[in-house]
N, C-alpha and C. Protein backbone atom coordinates (compact mmCIF):
# COMPACT_ATOMS: atom_id res chain seq x y z
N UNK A 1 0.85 -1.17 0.00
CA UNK A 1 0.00 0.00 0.00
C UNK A 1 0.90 1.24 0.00
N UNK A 2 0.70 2.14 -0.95
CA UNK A 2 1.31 2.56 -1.41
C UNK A 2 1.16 4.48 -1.09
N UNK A 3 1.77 5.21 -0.90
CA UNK A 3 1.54 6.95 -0.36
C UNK A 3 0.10 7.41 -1.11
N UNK A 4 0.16 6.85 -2.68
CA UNK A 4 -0.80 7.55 -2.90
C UNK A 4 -2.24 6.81 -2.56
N UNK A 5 -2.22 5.66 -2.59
CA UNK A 5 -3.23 4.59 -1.86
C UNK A 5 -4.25 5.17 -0.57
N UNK A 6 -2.89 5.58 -0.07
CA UNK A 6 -3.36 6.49 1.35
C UNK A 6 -4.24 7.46 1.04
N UNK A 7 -3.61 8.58 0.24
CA UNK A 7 -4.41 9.58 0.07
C UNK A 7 -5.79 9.82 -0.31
N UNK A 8 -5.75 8.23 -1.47
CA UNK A 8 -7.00 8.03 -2.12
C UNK A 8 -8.35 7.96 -1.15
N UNK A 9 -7.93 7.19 0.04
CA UNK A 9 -8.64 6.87 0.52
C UNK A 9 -9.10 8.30 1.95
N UNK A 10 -8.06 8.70 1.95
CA UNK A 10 -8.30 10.11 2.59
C UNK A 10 -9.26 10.73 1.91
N UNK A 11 -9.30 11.08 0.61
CA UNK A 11 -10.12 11.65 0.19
C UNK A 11 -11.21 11.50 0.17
N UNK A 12 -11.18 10.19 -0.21
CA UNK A 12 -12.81 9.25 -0.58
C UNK A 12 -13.60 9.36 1.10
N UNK A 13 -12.45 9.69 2.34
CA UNK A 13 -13.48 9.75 3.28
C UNK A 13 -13.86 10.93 3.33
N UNK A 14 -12.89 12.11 3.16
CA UNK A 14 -13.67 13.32 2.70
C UNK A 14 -14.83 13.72 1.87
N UNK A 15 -14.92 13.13 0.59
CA UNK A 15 -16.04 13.50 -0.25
C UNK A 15 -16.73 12.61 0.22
N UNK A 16 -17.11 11.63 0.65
CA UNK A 16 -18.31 10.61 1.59
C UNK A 16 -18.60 11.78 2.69
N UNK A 17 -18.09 12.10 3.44
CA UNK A 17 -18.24 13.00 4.44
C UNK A 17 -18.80 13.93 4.07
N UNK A 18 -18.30 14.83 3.38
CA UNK A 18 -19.53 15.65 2.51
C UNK A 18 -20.43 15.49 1.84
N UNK A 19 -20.68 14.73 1.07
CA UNK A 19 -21.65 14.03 0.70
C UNK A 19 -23.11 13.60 2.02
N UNK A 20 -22.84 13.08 2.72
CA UNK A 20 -23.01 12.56 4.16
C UNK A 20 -23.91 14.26 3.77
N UNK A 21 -23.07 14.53 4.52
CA UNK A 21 -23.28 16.37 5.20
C UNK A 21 -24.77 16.94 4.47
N UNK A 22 -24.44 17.15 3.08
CA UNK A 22 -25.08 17.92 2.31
C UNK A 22 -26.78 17.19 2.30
N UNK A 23 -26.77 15.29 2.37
CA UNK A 23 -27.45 14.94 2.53
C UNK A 23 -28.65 14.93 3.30
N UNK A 24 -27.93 15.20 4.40
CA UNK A 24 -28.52 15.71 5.96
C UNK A 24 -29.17 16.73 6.26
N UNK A 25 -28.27 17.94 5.69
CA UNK A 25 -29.32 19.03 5.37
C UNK A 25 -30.01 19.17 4.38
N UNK A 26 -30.33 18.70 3.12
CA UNK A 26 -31.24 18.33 2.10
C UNK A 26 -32.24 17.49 2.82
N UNK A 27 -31.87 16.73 3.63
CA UNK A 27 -33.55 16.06 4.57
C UNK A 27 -33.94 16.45 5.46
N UNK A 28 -32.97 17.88 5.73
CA UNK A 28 -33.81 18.90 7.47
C UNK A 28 -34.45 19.62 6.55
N UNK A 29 -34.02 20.38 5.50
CA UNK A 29 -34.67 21.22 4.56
C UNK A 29 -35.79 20.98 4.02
N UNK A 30 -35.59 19.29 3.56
CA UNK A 30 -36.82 18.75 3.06
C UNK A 30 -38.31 19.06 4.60
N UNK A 31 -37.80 18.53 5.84
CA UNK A 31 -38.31 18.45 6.95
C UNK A 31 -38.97 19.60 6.95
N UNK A 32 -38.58 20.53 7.06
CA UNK A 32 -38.56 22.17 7.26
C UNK A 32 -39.80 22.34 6.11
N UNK A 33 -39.55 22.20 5.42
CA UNK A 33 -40.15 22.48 4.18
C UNK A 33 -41.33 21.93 4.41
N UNK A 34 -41.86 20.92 4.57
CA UNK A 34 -43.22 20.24 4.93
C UNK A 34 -43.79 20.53 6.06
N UNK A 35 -42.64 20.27 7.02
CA UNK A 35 -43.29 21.58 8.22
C UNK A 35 -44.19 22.53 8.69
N UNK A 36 -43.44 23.36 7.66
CA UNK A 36 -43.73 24.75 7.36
C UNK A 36 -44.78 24.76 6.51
N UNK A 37 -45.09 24.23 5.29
CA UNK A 37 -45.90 23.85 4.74
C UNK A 37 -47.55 23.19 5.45
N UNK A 38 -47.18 22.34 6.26
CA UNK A 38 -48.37 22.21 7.03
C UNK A 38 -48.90 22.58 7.63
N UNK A 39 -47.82 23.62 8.56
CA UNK A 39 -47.84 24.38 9.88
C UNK A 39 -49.19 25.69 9.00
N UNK A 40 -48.19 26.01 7.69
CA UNK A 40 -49.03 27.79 7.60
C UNK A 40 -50.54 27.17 7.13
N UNK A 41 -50.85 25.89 6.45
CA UNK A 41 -52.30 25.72 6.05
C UNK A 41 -52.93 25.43 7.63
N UNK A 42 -52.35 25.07 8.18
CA UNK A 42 -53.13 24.91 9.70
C UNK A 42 -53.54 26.99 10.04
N UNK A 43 -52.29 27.58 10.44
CA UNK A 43 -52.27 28.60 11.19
C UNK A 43 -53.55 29.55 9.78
N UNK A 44 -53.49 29.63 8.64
CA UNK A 44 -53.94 30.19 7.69
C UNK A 44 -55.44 29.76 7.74
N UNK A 45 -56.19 28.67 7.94
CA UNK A 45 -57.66 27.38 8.76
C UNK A 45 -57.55 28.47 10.18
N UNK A 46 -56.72 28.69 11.24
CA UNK A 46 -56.73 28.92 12.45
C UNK A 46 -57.85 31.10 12.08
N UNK A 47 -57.05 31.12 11.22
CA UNK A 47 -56.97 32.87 11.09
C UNK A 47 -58.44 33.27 9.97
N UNK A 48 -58.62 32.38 9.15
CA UNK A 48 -60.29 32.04 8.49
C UNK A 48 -61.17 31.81 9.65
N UNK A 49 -60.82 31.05 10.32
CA UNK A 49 -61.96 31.01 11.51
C UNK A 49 -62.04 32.34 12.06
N UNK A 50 -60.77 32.89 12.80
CA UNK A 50 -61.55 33.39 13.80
C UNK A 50 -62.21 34.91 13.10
N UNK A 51 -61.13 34.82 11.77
CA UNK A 51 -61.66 36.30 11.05
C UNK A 51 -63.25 36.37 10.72
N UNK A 52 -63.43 34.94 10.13
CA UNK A 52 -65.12 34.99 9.95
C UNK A 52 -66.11 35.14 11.12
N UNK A 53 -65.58 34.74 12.34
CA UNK A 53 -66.30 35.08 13.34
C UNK A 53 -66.72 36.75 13.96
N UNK A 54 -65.22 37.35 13.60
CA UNK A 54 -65.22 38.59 14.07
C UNK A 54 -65.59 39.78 12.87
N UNK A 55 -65.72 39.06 11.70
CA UNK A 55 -66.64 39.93 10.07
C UNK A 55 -67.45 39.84 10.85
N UNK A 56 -68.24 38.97 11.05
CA UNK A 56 -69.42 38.57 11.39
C UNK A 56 -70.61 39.12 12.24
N UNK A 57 -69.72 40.10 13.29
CA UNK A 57 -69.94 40.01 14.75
C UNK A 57 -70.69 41.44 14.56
N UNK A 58 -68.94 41.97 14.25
CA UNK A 58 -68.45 43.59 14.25
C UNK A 58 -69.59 44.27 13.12
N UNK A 59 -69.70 43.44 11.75
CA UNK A 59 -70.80 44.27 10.64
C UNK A 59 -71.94 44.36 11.43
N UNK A 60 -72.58 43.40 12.31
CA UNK A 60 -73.86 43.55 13.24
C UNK A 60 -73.86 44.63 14.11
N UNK A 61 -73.07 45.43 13.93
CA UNK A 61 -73.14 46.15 15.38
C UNK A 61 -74.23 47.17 15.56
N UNK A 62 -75.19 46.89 16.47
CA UNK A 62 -76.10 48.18 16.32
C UNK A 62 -77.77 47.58 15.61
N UNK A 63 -77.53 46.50 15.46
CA UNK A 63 -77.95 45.55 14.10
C UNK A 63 -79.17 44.76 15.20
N UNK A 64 -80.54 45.03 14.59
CA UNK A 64 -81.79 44.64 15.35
C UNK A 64 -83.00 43.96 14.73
N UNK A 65 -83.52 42.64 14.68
CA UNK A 65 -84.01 41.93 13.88
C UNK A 65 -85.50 42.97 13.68
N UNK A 66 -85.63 43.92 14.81
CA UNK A 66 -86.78 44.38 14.47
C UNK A 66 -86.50 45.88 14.41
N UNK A 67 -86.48 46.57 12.83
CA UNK A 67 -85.69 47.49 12.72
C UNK A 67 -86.61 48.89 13.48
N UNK A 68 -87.61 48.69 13.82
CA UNK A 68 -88.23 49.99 14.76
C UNK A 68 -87.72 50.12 16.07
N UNK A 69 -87.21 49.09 16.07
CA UNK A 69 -86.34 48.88 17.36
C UNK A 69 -85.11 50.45 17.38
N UNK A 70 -84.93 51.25 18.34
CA UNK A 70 -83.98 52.13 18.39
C UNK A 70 -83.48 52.97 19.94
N UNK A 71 -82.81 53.57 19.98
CA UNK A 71 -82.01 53.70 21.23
C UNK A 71 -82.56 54.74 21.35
N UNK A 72 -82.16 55.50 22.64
CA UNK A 72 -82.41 57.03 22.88
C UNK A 72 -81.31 57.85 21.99
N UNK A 73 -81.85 59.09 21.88
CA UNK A 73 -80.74 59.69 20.79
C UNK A 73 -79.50 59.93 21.29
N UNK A 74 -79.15 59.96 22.74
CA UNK A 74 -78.24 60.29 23.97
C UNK A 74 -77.27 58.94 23.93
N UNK A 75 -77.61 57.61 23.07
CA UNK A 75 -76.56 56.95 23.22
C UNK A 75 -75.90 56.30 22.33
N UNK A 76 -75.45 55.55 22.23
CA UNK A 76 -74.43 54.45 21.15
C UNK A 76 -74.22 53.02 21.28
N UNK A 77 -74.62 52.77 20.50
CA UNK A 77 -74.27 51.32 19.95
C UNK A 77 -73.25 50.61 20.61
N UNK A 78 -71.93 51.43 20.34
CA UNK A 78 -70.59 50.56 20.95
C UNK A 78 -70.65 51.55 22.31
N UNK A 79 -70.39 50.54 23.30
CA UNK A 79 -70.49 50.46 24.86
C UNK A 79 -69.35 50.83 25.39
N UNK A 80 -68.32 50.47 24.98
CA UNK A 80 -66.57 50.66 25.67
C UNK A 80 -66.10 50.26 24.39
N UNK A 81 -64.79 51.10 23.96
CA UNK A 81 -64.01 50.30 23.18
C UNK A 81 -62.39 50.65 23.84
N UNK A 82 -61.77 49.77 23.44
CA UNK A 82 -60.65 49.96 23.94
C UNK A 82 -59.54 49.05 22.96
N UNK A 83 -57.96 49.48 23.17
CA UNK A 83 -56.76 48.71 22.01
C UNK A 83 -57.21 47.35 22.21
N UNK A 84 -57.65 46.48 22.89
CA UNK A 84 -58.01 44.90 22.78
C UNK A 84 -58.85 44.07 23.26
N UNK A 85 -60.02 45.37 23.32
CA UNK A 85 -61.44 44.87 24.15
C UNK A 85 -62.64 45.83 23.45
N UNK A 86 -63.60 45.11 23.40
CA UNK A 86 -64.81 45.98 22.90
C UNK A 86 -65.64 45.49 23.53
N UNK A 87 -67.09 46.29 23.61
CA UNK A 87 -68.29 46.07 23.78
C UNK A 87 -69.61 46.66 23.15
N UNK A 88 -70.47 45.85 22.35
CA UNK A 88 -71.63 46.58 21.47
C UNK A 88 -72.42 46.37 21.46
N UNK A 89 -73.55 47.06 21.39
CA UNK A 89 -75.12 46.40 21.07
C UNK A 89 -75.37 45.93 19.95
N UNK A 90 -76.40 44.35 19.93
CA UNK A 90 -76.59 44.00 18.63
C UNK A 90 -77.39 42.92 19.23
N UNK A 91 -78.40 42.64 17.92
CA UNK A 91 -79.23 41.82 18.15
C UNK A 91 -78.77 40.07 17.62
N UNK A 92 -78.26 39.66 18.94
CA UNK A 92 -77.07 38.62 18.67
C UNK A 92 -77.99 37.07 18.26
N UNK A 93 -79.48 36.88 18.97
CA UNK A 93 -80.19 35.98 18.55
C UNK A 93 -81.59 36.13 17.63
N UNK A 94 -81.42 37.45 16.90
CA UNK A 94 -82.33 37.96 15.64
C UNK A 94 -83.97 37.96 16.33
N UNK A 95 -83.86 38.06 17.98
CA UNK A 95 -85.12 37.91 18.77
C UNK A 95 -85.51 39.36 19.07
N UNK A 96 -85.00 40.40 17.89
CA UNK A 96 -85.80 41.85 17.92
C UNK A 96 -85.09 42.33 19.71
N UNK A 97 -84.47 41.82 20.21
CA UNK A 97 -83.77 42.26 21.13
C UNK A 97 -82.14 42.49 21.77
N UNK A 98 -82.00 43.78 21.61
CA UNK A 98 -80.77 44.50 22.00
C UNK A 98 -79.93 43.02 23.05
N UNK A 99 -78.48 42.45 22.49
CA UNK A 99 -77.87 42.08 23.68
C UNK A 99 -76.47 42.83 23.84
N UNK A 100 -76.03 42.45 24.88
CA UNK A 100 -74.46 43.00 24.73
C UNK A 100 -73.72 42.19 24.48
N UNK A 101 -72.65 42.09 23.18
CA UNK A 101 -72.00 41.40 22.78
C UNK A 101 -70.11 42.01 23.04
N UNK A 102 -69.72 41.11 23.97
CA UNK A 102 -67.88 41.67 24.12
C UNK A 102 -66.76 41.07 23.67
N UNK A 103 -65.80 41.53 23.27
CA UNK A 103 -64.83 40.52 22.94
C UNK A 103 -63.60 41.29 23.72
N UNK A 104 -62.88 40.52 24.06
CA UNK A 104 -61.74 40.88 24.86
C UNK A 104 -60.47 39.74 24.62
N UNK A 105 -58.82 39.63 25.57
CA UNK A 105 -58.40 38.75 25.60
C UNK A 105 -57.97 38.54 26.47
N UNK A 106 -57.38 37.53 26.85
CA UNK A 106 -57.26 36.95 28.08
C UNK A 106 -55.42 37.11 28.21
N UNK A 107 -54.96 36.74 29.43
CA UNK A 107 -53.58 36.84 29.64
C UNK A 107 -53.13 35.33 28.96
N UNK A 108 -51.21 35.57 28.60
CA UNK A 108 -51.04 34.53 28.27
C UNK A 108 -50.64 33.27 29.15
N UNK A 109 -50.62 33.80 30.34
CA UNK A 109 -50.78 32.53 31.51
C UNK A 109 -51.31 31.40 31.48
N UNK A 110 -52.95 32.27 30.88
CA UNK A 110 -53.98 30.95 30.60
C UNK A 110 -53.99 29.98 29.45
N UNK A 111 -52.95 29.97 28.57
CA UNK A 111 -52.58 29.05 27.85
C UNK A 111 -50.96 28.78 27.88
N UNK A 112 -50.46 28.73 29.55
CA UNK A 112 -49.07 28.35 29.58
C UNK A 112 -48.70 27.01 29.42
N UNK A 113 -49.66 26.01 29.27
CA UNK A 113 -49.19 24.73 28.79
C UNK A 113 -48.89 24.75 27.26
N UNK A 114 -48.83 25.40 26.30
CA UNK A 114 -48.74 25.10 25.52
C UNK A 114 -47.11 25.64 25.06
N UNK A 115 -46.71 25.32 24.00
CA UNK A 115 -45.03 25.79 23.65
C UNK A 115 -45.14 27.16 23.35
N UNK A 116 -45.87 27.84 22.71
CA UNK A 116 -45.76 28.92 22.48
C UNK A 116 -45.89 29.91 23.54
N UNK A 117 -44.97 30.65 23.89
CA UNK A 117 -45.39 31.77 25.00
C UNK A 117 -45.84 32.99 25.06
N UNK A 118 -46.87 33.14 23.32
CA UNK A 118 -47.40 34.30 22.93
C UNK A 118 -48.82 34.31 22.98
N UNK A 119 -49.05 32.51 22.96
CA UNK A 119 -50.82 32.65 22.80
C UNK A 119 -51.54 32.53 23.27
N UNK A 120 -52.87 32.97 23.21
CA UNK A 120 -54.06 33.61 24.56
C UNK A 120 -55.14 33.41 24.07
N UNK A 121 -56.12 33.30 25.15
CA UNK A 121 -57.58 33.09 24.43
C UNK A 121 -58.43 34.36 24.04
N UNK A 122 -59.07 34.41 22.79
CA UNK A 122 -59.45 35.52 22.39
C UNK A 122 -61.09 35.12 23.25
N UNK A 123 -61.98 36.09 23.99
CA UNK A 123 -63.27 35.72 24.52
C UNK A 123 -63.88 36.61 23.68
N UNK A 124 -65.34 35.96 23.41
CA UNK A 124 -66.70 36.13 23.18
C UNK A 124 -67.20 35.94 23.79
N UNK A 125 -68.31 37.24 24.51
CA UNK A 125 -69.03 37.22 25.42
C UNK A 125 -70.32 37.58 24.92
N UNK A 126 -71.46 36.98 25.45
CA UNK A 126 -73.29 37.56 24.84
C UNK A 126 -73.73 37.98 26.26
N UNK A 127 -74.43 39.26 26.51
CA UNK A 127 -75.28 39.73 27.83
C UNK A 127 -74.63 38.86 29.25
N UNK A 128 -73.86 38.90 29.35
CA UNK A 128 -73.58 38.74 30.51
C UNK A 128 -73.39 36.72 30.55
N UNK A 129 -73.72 36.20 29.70
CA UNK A 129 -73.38 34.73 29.95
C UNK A 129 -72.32 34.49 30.15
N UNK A 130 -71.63 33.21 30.20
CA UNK A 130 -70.50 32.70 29.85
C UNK A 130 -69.81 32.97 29.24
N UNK A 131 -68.23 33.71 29.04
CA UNK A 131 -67.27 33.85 27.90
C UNK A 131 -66.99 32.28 27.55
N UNK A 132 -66.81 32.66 26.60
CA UNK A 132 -66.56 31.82 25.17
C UNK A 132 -65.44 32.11 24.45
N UNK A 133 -64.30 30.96 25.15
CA UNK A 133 -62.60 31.07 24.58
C UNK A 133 -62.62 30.79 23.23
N UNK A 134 -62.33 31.55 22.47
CA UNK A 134 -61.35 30.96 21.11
C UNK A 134 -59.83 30.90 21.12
N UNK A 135 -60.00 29.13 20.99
CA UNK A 135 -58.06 29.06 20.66
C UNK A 135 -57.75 28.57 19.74
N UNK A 136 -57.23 29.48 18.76
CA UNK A 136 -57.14 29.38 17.68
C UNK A 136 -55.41 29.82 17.31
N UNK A 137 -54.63 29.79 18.47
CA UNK A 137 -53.28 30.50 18.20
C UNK A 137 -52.86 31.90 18.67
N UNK A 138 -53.71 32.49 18.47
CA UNK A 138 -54.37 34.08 18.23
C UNK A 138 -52.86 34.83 19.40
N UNK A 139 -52.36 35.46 18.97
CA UNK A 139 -51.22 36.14 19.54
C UNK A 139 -51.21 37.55 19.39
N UNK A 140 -52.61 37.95 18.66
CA UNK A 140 -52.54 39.63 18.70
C UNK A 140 -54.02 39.64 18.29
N UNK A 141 -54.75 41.02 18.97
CA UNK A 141 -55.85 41.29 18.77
C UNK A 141 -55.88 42.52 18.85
N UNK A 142 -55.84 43.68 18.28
CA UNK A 142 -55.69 44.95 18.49
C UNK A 142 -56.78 45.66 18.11
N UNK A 143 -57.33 46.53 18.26
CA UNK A 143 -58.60 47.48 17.77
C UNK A 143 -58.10 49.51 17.69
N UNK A 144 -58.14 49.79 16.29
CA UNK A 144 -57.74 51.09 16.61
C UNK A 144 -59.78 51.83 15.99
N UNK A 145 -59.94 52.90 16.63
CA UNK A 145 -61.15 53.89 15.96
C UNK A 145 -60.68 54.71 15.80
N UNK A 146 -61.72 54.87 14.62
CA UNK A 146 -61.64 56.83 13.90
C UNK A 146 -63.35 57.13 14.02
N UNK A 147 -62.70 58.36 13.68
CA UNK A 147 -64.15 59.15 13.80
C UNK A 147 -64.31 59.62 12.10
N UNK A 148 -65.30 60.54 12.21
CA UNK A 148 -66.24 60.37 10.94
C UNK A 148 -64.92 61.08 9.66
N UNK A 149 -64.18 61.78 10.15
CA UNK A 149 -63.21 62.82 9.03
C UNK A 149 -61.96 61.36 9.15
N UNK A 150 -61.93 60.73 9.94
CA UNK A 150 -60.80 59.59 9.66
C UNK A 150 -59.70 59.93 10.72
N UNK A 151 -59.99 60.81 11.77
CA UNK A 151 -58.80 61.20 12.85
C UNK A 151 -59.20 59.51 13.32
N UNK A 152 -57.34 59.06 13.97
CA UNK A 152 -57.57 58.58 15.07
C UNK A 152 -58.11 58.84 16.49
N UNK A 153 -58.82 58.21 17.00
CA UNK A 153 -59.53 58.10 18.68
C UNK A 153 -58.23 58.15 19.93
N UNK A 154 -57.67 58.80 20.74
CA UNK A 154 -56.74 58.01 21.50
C UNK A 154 -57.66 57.58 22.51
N UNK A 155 -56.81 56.74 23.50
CA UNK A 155 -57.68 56.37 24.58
C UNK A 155 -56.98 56.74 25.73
N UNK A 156 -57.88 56.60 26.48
CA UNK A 156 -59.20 56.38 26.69
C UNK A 156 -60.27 56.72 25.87
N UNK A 157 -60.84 56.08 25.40
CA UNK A 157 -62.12 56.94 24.98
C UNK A 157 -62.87 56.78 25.35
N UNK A 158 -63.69 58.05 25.93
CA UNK A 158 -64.72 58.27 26.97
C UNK A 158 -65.90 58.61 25.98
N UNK A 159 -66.02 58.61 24.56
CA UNK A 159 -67.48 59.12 23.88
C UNK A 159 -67.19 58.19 22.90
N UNK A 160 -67.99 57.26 22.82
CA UNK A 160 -68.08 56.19 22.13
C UNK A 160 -68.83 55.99 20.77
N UNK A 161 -69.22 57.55 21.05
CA UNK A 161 -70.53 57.63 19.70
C UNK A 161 -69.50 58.41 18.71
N UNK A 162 -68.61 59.33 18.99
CA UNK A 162 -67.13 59.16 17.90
C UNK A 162 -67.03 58.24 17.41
N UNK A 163 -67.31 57.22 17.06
CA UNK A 163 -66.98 56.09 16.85
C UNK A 163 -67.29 55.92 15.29
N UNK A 164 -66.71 55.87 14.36
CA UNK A 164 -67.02 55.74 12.94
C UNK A 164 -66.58 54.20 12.34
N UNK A 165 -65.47 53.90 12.60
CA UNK A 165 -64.89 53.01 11.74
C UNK A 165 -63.90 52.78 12.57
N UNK A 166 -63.78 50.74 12.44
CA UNK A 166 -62.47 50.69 13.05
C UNK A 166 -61.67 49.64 12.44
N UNK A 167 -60.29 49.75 13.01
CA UNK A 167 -59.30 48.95 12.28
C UNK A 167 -59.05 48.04 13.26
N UNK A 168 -59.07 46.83 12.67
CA UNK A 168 -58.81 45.19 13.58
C UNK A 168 -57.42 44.77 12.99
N UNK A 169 -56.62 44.41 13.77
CA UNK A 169 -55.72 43.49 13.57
C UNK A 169 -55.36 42.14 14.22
N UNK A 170 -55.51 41.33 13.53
CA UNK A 170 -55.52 40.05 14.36
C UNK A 170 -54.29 38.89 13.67
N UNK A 171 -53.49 38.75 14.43
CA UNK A 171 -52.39 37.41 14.22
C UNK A 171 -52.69 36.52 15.18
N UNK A 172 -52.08 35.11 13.99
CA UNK A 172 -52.18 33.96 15.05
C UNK A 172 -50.60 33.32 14.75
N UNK A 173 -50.19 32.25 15.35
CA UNK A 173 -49.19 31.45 15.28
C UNK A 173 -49.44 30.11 15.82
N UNK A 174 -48.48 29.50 14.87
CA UNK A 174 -48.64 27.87 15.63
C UNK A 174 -48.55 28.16 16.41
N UNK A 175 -48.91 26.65 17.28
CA UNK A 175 -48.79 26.13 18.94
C UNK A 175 -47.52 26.00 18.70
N UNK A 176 -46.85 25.61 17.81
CA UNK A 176 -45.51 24.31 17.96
C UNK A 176 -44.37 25.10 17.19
N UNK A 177 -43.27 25.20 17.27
CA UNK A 177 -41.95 25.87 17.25
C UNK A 177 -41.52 24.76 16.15
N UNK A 178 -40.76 25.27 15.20
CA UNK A 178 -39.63 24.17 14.28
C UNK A 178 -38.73 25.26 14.31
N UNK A 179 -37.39 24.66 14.83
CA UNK A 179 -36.38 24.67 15.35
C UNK A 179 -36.13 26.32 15.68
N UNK A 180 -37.45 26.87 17.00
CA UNK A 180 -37.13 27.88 17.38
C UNK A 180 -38.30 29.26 16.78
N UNK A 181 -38.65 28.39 15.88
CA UNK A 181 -39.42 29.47 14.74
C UNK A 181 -41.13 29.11 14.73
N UNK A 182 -41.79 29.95 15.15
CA UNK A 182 -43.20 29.92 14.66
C UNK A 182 -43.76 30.67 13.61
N UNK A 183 -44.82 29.34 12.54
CA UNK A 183 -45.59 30.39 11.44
C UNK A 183 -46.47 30.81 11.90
N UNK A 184 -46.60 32.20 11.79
CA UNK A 184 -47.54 32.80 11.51
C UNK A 184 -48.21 33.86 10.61
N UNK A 185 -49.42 33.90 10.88
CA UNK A 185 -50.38 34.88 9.77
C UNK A 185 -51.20 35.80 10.61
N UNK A 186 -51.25 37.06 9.48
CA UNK A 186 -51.72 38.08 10.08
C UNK A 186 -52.90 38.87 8.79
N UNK A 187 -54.03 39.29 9.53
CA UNK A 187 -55.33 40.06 9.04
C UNK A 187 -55.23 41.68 9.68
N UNK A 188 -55.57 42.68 8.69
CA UNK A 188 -55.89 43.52 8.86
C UNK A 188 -57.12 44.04 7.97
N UNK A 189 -58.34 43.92 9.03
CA UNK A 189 -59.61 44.69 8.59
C UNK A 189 -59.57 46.33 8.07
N UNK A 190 -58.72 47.17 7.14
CA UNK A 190 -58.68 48.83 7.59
C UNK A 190 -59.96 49.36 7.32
N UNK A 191 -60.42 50.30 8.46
CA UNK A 191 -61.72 51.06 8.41
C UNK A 191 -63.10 49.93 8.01
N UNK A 192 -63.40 49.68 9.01
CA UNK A 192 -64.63 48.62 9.29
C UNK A 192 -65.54 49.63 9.07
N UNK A 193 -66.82 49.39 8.95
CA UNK A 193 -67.48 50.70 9.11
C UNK A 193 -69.36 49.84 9.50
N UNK A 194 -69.44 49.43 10.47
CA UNK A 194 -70.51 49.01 10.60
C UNK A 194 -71.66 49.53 10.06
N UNK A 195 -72.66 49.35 9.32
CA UNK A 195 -74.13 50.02 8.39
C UNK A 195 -74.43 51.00 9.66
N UNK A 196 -74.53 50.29 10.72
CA UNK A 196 -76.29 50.88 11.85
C UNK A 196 -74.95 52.01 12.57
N UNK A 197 -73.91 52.02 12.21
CA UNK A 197 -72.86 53.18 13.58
C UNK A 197 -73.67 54.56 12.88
N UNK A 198 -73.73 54.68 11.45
CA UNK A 198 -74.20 56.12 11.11
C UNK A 198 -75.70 56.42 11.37
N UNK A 199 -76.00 54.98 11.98
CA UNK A 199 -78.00 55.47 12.67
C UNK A 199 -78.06 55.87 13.92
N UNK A 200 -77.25 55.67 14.96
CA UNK A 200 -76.84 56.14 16.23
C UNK A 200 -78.11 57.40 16.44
């Protein structure tokens, strides 16, 4: 066996070795890739839900199966609003009667079993019943208002009948981390403008 014999085989463990290498990460990549791939049609399913819930909610606002139905002229529709909590009148079971409908969120404590340490339950509340968690990922829920010329509202806001149009932002993220990293997706509603806010 001969000097260059040696080398040959030096080499051949080198390019195996790389080879090896490149392989390895071509099947984390592949990994990654499907992952990620599954992860965003889940989180993208997660962010259709809860968006259709909250189209849904927010266009009702003010909204009364029996339209003679109406308030004193002294008040408003939306009850409190605030950066990640609301409250509105609307006729939530089409029974010609005013309920209060809230949405708020919860701390992320209450979903500390899970891997992610961003996500929280978004609540739906009707007249005073039971809140009603959505977990759907949901890691941001924000609410900004304008008034009728398009100024922003700051808050506090103490006159609720300012209230013209508002902007929702809502992200969610997986539950589950690949290698450190969560997908997520994000909705922005700009200038909502509920029908019944300009009947106030």
């Amino acid at each position: 066996m001969g000097y260059s014999t040696i080398l040959d085989i030096i080499g051949s463990v080198i390019i195996g070795g790389l080879i090896m290498l490149i392989l390895f990460r071509l099947s984390d990549a592949a990994s990654k890739n499907t992952y990620n791939n599954s992860e965003e049609y889940s989180v993208q399913t997660y962010l259709t839900t809860i968006v259709g819930i909250i189209e849904y909610d927010f266009r009702k606002i003010g909204y009364n199966a029996d339209y003679t139905q109406t308030l004193p002229s002294n008040s408003t529709f939306i009850l409190s609003a605030g950066p990640n909590s609301i409250s509105f009148l609307t006729d939530a079971n089409s029974d010609s009667t005013y309920d209060t409908l809230s949405y708020y969120i919860g701390p992320t404590s209450q979903l500390a079993s899970t891997p992610n340490p961003n996500d929280r339950y978004l609540y739906r509340q009707t007249s005073g019943k039971t809140p009603q968690p959505i977990n759907v990922g949901l890691t941001e829920f924000k609410l900004s208002y304008f008034d009728a010329v398009g100024n922003q509202l700051t808050f506090p806001i103490t006159n609720c009948g300012q209230i013209s149009t508002i902007e929702i932002n809502v992200e969610v993220e997986d539950p589950e981390a690949y290698n450190g990293e969560y997908v997520s997706a994000f909705w922005r509603q700009i200038r909502l403008a509920a029908r019944n806010l300009s009947n106030r």
